[in-house]
N, C-alpha and C. Protein backbone atom coordinates (compact mmCIF):
# COMPACT_ATOMS: atom_id res chain seq x y z
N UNK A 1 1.48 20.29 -0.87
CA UNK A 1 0.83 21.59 -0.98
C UNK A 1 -0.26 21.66 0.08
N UNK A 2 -0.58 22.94 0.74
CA UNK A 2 -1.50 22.68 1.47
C UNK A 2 -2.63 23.34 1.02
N UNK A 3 -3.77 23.30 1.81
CA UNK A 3 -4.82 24.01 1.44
C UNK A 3 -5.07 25.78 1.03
N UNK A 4 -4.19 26.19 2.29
CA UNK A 4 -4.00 27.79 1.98
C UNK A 4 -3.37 28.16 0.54
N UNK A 5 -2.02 27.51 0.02
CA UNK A 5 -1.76 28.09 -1.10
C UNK A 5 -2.64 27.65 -2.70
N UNK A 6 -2.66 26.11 -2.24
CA UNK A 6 -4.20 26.00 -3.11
C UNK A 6 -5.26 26.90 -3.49
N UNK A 7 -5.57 27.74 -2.22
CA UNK A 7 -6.61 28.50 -2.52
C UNK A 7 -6.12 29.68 -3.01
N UNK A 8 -5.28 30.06 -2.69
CA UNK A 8 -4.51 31.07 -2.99
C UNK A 8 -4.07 30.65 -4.84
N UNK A 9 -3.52 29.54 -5.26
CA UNK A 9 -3.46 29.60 -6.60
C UNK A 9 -4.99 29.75 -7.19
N UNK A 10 -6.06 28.94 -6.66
CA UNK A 10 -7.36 29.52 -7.28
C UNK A 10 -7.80 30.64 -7.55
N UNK A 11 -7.82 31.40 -6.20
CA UNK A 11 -8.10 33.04 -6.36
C UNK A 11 -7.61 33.72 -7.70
N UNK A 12 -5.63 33.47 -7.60
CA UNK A 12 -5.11 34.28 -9.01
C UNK A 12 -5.67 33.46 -10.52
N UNK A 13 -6.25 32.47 -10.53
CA UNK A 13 -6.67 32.16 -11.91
C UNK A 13 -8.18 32.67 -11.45
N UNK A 14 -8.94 32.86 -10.72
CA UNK A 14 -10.30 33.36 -11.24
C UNK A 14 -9.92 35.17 -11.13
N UNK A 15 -8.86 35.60 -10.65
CA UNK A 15 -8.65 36.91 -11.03
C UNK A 15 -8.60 37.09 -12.43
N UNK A 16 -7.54 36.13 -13.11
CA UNK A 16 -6.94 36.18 -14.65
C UNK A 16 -8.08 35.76 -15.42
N UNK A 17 -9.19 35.15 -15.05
CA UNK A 17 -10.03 34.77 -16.12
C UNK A 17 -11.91 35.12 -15.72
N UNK A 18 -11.71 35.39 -14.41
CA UNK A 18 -13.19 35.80 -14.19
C UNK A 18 -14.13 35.03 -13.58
N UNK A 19 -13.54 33.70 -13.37
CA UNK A 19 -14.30 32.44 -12.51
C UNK A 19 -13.73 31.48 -12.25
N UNK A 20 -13.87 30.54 -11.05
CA UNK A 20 -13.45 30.01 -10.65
C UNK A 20 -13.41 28.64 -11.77
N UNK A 21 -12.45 27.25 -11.81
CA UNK A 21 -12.98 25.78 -12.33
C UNK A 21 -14.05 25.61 -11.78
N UNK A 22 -14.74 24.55 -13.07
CA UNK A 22 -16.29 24.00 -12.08
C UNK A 22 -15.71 22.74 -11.72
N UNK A 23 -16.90 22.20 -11.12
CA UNK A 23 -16.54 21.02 -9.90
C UNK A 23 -15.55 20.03 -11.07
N UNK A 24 -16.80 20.13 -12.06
CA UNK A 24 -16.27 18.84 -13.60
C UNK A 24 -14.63 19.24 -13.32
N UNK A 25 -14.32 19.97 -13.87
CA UNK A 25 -12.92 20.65 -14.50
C UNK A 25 -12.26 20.69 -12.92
N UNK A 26 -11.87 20.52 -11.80
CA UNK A 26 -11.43 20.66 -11.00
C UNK A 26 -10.36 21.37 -10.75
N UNK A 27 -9.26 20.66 -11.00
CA UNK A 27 -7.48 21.50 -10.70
C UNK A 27 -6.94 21.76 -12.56
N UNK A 28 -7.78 20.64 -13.02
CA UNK A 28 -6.96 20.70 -14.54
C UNK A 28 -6.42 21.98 -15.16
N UNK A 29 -7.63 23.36 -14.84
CA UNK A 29 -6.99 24.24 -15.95
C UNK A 29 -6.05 24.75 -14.98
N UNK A 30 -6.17 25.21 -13.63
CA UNK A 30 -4.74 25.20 -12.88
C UNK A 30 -3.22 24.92 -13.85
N UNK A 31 -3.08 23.60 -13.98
CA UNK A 31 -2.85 22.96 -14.27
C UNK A 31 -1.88 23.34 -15.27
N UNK A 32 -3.15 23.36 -16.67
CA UNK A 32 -2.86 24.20 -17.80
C UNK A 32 -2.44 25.08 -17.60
N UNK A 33 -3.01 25.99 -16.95
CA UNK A 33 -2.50 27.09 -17.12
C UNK A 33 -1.23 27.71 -16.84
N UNK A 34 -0.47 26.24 -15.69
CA UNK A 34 0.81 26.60 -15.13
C UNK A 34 0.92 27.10 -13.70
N UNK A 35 -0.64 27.66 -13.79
CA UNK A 35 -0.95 28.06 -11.88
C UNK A 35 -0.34 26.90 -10.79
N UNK A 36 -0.67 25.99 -11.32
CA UNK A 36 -0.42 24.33 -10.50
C UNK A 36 0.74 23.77 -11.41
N UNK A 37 2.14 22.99 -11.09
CA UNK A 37 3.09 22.91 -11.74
C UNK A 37 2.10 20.93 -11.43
N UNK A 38 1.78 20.39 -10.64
CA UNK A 38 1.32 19.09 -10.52
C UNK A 38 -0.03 18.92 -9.55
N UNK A 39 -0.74 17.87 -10.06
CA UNK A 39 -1.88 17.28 -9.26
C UNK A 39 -1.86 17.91 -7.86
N UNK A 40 -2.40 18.42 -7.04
CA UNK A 40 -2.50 18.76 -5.54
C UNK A 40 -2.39 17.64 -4.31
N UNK A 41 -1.14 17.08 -3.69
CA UNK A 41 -1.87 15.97 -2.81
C UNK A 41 -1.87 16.63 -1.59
N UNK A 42 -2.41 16.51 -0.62
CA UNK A 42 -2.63 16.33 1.26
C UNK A 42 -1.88 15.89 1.69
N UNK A 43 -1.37 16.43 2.82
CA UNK A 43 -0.26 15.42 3.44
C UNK A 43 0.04 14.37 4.10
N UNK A 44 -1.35 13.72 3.57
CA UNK A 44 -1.31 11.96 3.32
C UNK A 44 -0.81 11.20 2.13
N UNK A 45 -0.14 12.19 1.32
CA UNK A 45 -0.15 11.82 -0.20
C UNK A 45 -1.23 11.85 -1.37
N UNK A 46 -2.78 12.26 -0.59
CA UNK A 46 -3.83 11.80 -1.70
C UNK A 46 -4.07 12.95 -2.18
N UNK A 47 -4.78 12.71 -3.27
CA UNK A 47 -5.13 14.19 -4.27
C UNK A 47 -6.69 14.54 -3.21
N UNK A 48 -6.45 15.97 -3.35
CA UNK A 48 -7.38 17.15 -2.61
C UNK A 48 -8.54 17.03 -3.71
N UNK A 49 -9.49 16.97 -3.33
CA UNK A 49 -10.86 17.18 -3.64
C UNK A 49 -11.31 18.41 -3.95
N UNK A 50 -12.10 18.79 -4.99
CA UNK A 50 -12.46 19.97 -5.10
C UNK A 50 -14.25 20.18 -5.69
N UNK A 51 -14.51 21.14 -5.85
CA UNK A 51 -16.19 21.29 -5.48
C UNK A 51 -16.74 22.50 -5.71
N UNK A 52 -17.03 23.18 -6.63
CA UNK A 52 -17.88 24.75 -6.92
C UNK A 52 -19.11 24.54 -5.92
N UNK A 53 -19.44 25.33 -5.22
CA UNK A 53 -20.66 25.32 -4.58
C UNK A 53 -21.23 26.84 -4.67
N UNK A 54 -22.11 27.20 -4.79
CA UNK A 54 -22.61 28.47 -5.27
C UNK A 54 -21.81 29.44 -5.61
N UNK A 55 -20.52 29.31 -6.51
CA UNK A 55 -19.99 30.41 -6.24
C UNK A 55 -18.56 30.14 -5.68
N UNK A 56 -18.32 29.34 -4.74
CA UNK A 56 -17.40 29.19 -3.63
C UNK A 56 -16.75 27.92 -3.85
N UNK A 57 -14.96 28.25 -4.00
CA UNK A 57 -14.55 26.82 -4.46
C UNK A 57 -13.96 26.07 -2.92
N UNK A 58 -14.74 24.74 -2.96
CA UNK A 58 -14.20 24.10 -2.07
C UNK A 58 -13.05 23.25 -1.84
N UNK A 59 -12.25 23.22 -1.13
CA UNK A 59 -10.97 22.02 -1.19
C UNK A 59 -11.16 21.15 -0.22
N UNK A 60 -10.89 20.00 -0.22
CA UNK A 60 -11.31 19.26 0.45
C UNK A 60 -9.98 17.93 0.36
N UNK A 61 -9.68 17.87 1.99
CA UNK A 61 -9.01 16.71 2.26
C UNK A 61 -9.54 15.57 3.48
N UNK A 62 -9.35 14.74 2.83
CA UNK A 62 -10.64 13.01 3.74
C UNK A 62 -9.56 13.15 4.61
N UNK A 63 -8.66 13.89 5.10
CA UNK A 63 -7.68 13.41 6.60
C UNK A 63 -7.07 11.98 6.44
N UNK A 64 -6.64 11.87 7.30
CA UNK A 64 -5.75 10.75 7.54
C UNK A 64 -5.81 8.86 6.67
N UNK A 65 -6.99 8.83 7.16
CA UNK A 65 -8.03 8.11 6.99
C UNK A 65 -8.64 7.63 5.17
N UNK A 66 -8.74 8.84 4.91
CA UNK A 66 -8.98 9.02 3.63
C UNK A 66 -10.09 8.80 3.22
N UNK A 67 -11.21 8.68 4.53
CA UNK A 67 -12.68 8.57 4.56
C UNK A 67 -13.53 9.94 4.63
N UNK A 68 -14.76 10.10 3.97
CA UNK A 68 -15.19 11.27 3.50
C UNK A 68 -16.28 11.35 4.87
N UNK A 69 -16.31 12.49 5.61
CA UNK A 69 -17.61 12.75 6.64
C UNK A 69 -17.11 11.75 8.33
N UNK A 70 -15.66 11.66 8.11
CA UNK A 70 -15.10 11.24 9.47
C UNK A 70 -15.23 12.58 10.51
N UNK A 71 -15.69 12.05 11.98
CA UNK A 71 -14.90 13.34 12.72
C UNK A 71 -14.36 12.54 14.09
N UNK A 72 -13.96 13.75 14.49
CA UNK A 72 -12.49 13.44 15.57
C UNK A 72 -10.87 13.03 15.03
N UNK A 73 -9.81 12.41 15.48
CA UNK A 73 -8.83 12.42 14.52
C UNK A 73 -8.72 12.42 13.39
N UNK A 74 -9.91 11.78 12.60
CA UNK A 74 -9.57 11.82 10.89
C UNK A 74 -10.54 12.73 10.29
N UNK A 75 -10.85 13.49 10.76
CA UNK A 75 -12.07 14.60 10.38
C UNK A 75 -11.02 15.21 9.19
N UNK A 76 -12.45 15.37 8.22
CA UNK A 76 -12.24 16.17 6.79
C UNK A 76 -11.31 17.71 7.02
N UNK A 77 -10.74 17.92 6.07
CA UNK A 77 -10.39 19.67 6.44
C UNK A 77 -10.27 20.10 4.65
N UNK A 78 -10.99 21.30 5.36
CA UNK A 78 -11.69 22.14 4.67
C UNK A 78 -11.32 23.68 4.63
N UNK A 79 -11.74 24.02 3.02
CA UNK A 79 -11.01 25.56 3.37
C UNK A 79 -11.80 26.17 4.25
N UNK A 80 -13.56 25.81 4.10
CA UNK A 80 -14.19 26.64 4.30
C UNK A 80 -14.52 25.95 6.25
N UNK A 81 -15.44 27.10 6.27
CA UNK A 81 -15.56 26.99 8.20
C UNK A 81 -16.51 25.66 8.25
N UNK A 82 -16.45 24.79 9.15
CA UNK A 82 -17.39 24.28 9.33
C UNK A 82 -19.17 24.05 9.02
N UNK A 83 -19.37 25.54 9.10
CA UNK A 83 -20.81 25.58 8.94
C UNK A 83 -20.89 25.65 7.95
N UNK A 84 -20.12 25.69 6.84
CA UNK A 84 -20.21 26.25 5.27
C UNK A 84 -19.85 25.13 4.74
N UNK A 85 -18.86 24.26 5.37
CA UNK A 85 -18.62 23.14 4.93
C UNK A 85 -19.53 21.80 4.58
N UNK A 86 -20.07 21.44 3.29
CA UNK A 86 -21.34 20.79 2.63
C UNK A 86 -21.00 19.88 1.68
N UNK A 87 -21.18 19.33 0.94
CA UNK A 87 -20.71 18.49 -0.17
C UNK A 87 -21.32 17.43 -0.50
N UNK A 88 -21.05 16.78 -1.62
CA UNK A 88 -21.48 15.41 -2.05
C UNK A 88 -21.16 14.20 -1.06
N UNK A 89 -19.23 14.61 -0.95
CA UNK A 89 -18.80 14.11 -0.63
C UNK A 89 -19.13 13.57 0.75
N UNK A 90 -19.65 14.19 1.63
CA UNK A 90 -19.49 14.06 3.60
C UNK A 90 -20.87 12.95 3.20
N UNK A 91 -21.82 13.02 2.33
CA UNK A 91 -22.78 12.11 2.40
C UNK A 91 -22.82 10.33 2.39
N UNK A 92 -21.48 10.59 2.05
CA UNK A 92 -21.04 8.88 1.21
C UNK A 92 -20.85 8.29 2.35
């Protein structure tokens, strides 16, 4: 799965219910709800990261690598643009 339809299944469950998962709850009610038929992986195989940040759900894949706050070939990808792009995660 990639990131675009990911976000795209998020959007239609915070249409159907009024808000996005919080960071806690990640893909699960997806999940539940049937929005997501399985876990989300990257096309490294690993499960996508996810992240409420004011409002704004983040997805997040460690690239290749599978290291968080890499750049150049194994740089993170992200739904959001660069400059918006923030997290727990890039700190580690």
């Amino acid at each position: 799965m990639n990131i675009r339809d990911l976000q795209s299944a998020l959007q239609e469950y915070a249409r159907n219910t009024g808000n996005f998962p919080g960071t806690a709850e990640a893909f699960r009610p997806l999940l539940a709800t049937g929005a997501l038929a399985s876990e989300p992986h990257d096309a490294w195989g690993r499960l996508y990261h996810y992240a409420l940040i004011e409002g704004r759900p983040q997805i997040i894949s460690f690239g290749s690598d599978g290291l968080p706050g890499v750049t150049g070939p194994d740089e993170d990808i992200s739904n959001l643009s660069p400059e918006l792009y923030r997290t727990e995660f890039r700190s580690r």
